[in-house]
N, C-alpha and C. Protein backbone atom coordinates (compact mmCIF):
# COMPACT_ATOMS: atom_id res chain seq x y z
N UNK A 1 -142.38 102.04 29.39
CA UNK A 1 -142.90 101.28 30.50
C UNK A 1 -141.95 101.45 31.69
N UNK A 2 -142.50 101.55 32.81
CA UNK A 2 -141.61 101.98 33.80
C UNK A 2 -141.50 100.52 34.70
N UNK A 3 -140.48 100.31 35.68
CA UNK A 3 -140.23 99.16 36.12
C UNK A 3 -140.96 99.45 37.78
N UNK A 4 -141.71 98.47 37.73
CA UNK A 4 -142.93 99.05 39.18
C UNK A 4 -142.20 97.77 40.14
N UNK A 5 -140.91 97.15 40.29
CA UNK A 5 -140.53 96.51 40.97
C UNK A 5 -139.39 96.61 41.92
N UNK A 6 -139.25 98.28 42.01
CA UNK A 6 -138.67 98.92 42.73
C UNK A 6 -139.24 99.56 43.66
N UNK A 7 -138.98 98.62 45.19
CA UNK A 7 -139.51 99.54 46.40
C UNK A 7 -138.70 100.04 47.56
N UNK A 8 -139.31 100.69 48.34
CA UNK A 8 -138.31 101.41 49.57
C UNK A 8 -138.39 100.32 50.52
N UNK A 9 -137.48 100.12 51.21
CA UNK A 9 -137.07 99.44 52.02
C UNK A 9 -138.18 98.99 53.27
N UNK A 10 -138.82 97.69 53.39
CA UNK A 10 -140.11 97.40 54.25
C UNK A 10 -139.37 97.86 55.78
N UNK A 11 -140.43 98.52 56.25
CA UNK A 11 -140.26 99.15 57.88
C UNK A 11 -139.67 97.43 58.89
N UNK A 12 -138.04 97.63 59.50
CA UNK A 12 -137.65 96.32 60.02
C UNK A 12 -136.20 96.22 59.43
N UNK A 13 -136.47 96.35 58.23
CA UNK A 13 -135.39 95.69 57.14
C UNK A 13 -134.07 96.15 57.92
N UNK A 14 -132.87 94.99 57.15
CA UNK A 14 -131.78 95.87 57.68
C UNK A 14 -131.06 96.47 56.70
N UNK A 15 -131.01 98.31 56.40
CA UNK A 15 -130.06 98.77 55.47
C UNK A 15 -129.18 99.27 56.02
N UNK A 16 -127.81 98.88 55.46
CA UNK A 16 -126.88 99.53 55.35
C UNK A 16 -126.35 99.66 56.62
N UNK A 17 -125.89 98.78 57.60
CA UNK A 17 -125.82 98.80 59.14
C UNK A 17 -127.33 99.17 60.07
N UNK A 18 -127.92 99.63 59.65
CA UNK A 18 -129.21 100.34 60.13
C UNK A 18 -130.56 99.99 60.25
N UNK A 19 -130.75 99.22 61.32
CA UNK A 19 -132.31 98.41 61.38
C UNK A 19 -133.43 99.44 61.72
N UNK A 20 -134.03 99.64 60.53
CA UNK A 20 -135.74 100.13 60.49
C UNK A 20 -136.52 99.81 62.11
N UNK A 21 -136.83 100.22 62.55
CA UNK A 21 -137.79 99.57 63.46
C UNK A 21 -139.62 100.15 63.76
N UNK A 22 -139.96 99.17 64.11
CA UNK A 22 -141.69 99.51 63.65
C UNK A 22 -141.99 100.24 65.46
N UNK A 23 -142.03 99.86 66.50
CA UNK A 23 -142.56 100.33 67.10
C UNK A 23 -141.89 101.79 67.77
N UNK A 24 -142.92 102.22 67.84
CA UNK A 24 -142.83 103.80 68.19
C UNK A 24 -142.52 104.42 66.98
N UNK A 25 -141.58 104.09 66.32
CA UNK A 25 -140.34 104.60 64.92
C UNK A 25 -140.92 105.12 63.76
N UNK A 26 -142.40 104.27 63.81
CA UNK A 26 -142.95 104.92 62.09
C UNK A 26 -144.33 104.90 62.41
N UNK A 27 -144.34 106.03 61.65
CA UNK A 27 -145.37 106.82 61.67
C UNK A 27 -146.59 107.46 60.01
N UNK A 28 -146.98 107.56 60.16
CA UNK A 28 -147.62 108.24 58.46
C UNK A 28 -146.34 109.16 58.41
N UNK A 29 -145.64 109.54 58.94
CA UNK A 29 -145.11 110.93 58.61
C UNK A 29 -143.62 110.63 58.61
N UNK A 30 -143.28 109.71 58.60
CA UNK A 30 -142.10 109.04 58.42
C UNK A 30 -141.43 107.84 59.31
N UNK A 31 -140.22 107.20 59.36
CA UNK A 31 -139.64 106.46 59.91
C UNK A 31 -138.38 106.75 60.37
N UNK A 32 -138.29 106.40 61.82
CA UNK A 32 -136.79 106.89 62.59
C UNK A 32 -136.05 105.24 62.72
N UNK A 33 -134.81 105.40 62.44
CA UNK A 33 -133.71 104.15 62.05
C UNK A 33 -133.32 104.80 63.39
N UNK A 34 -132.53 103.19 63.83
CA UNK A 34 -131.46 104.11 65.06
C UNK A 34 -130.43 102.53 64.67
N UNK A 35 -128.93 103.31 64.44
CA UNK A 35 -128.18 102.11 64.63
C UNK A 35 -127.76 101.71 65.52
N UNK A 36 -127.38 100.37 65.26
CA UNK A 36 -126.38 98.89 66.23
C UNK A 36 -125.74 100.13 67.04
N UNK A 37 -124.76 100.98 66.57
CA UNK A 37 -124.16 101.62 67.61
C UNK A 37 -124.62 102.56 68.66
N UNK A 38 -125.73 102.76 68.24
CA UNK A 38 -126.56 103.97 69.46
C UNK A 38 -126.96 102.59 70.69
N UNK A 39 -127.18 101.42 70.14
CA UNK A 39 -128.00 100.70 71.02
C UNK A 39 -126.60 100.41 72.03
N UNK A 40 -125.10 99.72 71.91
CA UNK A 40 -124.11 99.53 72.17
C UNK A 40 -123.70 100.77 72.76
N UNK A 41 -123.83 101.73 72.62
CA UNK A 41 -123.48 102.95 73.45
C UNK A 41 -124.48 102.88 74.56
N UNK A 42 -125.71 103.09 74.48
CA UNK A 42 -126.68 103.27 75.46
C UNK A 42 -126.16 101.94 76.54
N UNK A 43 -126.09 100.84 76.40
CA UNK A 43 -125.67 99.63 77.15
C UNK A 43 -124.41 99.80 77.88
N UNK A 44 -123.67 100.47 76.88
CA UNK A 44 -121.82 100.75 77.89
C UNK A 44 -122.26 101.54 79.05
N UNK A 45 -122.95 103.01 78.57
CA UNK A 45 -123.19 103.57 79.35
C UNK A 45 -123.78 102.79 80.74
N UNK A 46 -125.39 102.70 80.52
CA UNK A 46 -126.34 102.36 81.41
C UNK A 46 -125.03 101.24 82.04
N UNK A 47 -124.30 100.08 82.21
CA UNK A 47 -123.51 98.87 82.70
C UNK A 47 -122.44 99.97 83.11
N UNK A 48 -121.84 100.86 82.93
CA UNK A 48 -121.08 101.11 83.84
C UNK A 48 -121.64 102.28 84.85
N UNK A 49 -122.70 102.80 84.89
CA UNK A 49 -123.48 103.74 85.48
C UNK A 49 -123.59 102.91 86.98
N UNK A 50 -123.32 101.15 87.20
CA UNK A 50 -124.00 100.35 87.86
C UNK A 50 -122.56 100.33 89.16
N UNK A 51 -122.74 100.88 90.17
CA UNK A 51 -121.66 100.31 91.03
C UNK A 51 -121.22 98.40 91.34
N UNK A 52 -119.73 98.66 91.19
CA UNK A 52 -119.02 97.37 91.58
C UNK A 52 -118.65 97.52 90.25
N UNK A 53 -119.57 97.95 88.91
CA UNK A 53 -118.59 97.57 87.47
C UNK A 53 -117.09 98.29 87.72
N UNK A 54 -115.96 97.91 87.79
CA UNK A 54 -114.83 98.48 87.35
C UNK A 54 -114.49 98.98 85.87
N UNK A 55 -115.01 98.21 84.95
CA UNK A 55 -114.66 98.31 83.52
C UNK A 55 -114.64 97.63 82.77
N UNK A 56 -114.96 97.78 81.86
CA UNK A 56 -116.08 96.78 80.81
C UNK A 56 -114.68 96.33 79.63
N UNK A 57 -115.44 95.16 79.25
CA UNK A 57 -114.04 94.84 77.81
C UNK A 57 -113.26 93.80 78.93
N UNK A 58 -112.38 92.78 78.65
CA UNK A 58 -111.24 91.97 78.79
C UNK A 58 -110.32 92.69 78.80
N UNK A 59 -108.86 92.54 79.70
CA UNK A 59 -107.88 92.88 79.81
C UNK A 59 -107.02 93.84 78.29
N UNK A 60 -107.16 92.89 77.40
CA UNK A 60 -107.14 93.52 76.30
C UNK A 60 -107.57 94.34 75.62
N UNK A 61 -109.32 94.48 75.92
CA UNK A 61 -109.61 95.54 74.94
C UNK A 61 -109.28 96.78 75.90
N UNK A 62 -109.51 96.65 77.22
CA UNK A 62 -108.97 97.56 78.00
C UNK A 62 -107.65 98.18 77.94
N UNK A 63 -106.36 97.56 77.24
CA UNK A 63 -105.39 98.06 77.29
C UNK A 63 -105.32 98.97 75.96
N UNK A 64 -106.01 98.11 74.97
CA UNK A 64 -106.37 99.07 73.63
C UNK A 64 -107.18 100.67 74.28
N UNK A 65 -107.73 100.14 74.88
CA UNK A 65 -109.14 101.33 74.96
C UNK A 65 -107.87 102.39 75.84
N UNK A 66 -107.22 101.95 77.14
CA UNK A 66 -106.62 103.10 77.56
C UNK A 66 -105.20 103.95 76.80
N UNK A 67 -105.23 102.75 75.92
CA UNK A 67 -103.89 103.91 74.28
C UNK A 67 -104.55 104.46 74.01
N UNK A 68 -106.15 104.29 73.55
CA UNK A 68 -106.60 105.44 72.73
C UNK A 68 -106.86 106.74 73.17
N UNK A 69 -107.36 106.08 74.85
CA UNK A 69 -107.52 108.14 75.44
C UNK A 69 -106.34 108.48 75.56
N UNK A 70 -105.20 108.25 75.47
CA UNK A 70 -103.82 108.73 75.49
C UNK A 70 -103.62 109.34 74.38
N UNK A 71 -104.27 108.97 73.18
CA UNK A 71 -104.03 109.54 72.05
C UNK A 71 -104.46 111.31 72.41
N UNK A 72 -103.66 112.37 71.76
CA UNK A 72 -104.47 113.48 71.98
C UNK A 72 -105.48 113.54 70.59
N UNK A 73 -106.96 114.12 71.66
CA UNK A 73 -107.71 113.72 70.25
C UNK A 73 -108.80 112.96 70.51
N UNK A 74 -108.38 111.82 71.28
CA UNK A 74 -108.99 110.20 71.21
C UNK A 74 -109.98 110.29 72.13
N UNK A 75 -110.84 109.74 72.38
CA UNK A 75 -111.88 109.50 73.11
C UNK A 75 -112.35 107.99 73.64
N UNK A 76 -113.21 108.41 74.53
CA UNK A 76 -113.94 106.66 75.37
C UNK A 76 -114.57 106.29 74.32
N UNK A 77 -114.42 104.95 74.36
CA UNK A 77 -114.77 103.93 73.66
C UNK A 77 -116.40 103.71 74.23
N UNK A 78 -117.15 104.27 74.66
CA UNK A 78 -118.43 103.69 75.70
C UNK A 78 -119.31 102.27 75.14
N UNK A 79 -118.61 102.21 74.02
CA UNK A 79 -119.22 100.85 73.88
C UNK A 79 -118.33 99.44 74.00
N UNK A 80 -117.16 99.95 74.59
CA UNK A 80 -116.23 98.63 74.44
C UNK A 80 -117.00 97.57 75.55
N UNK A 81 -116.36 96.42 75.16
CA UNK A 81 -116.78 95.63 75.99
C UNK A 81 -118.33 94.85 75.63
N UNK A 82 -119.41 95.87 74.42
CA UNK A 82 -120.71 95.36 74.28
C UNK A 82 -120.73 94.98 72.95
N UNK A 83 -121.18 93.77 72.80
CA UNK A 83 -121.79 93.51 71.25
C UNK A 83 -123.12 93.49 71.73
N UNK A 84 -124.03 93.93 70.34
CA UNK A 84 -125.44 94.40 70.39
C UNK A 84 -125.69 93.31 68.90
N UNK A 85 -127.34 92.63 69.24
CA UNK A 85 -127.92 91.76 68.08
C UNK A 85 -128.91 92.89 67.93
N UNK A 86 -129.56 93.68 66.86
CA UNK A 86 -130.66 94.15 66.85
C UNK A 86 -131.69 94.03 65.90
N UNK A 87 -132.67 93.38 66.11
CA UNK A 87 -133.76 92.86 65.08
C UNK A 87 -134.92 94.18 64.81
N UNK A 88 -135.94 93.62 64.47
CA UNK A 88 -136.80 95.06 64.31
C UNK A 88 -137.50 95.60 65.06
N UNK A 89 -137.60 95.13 66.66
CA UNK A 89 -138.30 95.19 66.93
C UNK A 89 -137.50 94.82 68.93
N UNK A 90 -136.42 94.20 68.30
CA UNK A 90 -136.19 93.65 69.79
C UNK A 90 -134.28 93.98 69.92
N UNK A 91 -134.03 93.66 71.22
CA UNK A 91 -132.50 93.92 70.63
C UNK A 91 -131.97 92.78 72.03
N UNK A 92 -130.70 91.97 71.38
CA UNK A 92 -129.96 91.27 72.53
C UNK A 92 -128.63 92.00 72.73
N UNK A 93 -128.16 91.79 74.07
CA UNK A 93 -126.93 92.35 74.56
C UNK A 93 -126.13 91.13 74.92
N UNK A 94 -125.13 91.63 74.61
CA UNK A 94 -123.80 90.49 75.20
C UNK A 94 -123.02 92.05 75.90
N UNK A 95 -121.95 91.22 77.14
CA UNK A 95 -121.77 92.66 77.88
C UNK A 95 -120.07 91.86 78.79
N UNK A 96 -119.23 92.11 78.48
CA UNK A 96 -117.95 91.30 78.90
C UNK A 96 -117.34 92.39 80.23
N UNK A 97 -117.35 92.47 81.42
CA UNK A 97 -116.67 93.27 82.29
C UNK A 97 -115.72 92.56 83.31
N UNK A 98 -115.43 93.57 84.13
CA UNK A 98 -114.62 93.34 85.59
C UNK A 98 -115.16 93.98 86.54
N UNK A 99 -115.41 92.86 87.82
CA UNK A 99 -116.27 93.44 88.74
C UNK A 99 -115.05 94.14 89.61
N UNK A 100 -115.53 94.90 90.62
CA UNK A 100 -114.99 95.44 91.51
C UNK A 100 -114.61 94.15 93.20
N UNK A 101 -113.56 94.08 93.39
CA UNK A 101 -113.20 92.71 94.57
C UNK A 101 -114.53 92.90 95.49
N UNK A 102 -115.08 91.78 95.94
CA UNK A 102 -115.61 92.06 96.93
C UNK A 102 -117.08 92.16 96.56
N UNK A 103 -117.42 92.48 95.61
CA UNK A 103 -118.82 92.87 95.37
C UNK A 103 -119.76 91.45 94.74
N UNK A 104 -120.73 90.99 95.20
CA UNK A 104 -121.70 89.76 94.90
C UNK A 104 -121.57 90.32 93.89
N UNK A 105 -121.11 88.92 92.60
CA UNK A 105 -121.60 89.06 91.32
C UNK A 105 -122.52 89.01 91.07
N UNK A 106 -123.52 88.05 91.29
CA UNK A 106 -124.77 87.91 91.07
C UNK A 106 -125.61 89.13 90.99
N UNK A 107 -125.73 89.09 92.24
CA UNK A 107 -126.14 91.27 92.51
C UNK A 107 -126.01 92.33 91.37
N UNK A 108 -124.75 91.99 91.35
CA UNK A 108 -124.23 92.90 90.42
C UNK A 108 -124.78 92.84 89.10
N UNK A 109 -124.62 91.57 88.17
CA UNK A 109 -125.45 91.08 86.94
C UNK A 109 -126.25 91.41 86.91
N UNK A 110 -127.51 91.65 88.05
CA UNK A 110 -128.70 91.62 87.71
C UNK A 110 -129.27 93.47 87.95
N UNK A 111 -127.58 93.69 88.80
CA UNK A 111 -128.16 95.13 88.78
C UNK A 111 -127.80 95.98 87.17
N UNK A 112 -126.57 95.11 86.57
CA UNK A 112 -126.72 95.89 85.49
C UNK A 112 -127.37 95.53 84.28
N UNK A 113 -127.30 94.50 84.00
CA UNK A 113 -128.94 93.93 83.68
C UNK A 113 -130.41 94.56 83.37
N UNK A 114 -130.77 94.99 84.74
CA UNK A 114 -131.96 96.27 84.52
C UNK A 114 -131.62 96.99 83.86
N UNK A 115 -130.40 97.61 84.60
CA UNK A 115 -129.90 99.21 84.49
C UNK A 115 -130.04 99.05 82.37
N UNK A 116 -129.30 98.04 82.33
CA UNK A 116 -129.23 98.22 80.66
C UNK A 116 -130.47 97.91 79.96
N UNK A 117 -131.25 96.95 80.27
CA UNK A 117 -132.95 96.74 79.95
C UNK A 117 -133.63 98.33 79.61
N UNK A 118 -133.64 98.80 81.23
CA UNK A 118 -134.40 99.94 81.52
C UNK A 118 -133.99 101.21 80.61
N UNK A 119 -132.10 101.22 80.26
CA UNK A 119 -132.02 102.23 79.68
C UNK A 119 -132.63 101.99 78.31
N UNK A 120 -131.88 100.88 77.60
CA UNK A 120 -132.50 100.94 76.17
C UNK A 120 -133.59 100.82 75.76
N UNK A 121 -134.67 100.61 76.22
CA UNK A 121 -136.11 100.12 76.47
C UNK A 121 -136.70 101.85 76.49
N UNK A 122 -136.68 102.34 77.35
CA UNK A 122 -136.82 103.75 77.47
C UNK A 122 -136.28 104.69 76.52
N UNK A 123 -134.80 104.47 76.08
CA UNK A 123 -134.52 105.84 74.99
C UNK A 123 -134.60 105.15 73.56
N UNK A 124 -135.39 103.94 73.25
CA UNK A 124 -134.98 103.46 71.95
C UNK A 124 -136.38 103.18 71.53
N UNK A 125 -137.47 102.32 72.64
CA UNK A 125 -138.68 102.10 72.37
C UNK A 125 -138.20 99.93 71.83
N UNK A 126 -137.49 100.07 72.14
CA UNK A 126 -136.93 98.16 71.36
C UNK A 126 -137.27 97.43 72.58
N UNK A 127 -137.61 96.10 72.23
CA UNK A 127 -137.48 95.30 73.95
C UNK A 127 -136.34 94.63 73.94
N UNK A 128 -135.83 94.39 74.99
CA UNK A 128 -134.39 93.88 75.13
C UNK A 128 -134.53 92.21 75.57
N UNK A 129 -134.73 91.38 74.52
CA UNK A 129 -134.86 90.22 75.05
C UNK A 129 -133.53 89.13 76.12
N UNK A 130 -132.40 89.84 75.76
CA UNK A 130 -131.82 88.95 77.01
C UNK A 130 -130.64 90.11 77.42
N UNK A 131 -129.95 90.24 77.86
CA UNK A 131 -129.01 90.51 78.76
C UNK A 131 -127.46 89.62 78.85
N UNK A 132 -126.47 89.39 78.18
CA UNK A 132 -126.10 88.25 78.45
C UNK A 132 -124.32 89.17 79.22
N UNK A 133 -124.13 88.83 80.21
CA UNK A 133 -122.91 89.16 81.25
C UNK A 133 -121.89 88.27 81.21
N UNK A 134 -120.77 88.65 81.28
CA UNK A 134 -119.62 87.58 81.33
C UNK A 134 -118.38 88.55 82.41
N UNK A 135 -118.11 88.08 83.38
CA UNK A 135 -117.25 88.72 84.36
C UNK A 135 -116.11 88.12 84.02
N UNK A 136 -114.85 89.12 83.17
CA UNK A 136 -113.61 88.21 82.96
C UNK A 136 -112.51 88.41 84.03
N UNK A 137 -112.87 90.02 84.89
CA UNK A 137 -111.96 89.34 86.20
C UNK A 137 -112.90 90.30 87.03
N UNK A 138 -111.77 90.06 88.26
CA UNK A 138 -112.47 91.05 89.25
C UNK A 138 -110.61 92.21 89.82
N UNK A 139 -111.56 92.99 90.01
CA UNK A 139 -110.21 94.22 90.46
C UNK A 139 -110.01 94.40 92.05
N UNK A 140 -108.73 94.10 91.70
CA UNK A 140 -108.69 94.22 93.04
C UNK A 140 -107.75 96.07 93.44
N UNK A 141 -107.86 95.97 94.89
CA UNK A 141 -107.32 97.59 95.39
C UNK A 141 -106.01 97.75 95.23
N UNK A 142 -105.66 96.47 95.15
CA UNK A 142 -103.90 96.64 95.26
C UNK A 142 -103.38 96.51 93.99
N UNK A 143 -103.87 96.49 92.88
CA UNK A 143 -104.03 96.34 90.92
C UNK A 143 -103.63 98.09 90.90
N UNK A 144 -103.91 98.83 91.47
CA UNK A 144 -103.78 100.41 90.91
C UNK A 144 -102.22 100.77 91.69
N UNK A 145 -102.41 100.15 93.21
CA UNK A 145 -100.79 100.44 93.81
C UNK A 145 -99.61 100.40 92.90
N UNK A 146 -99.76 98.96 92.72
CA UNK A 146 -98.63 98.01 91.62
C UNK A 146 -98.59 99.35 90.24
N UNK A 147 -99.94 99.87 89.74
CA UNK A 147 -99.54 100.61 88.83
C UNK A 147 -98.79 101.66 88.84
N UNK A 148 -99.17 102.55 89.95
CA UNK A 148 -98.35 103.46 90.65
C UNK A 148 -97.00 103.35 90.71
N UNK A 149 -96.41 102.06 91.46
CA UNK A 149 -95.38 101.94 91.85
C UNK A 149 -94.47 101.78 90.69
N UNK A 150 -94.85 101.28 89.26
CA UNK A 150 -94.12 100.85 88.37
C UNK A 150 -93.87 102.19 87.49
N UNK A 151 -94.43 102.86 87.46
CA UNK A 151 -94.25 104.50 87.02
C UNK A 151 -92.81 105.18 87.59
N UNK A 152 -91.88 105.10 86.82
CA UNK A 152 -90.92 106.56 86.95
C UNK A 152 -90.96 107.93 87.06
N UNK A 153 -91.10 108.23 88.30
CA UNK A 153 -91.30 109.66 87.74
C UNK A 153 -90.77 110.48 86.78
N UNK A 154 -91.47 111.37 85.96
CA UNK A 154 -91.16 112.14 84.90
C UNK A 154 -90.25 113.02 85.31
N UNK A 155 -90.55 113.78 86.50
CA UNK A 155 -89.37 114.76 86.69
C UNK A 155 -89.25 114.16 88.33
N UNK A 156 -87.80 115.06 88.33
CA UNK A 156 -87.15 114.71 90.01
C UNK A 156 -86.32 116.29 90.28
């Protein structure tokens, strides 16, 4: 007798980091998964694509993120700064940056906002039910001087 209470995973489900999703995704001819991290990449991207963002992540993850391109080897993080909720069908963003001095936040939120709606919506087929922004500072022009200035030169 064979055990008939073994099935494949219902179109949605979440396996293994990897949410199934029904629209567009499955088909008679199979089903396309896309993970948490494609959606969190597409969002870094599209939010910093948006002028006034300076750079996404808190002071901290920013200082992590710029050791790692120092690493030889290492690469952008393009998703720092985003946590992604993704259900089967829909996906929420949380999105932590630093605006650029000077620039209407508001403006800004809502320009990257779209920008991230429109991207993931378009390359994923998911609806993006909220957007959620948190500005932990703003940059100012004279933040890169100070960096400059504190640098020794290597050679003389």
């Amino acid at each position: 007798m064979t055990d008939s209470t073994t099935t494949a995973p219902k179109p949605g489900a979440r396996t293994g980091g990897v949410a199934l999703r029904e629209q567009g995704l499955q088909s008679t001819q199979g089903t396309t998964s896309i993970a948490d991290t494609v959606v969190s990449k597409i969002a870094g991207i599209a939010a910093k694509d948006v002028s006034g963002v300076y750079a996404l992540g808190g002071n901290t993850s920013r200082a992590l993120g710029a050791v790692r391109e120092r690493i030889p080897g290492g690469r952008v993080n393009h998703s720092q700064g985003v946590s992604v909720e993704v259900g089967e069908t829909q996906a929420a963003v949380d999105i932590d940056m630093i605006a650029e001095y000077g620039v209407a936040i508001a403006d800004l939120a809502a320009g990257v906002r779209r920008n991230v709606i429109d991207s993931i919506e378009r390359m994923t087929g998911l609806q993006v039910t909220e957007v959620n922004i948190s500005v932990a500072d703003i940059h100012l022009p004279e933040d890169d001087q100070d960096d400059d200035a504190d640098r020794t030169p290597r050679v003389q």
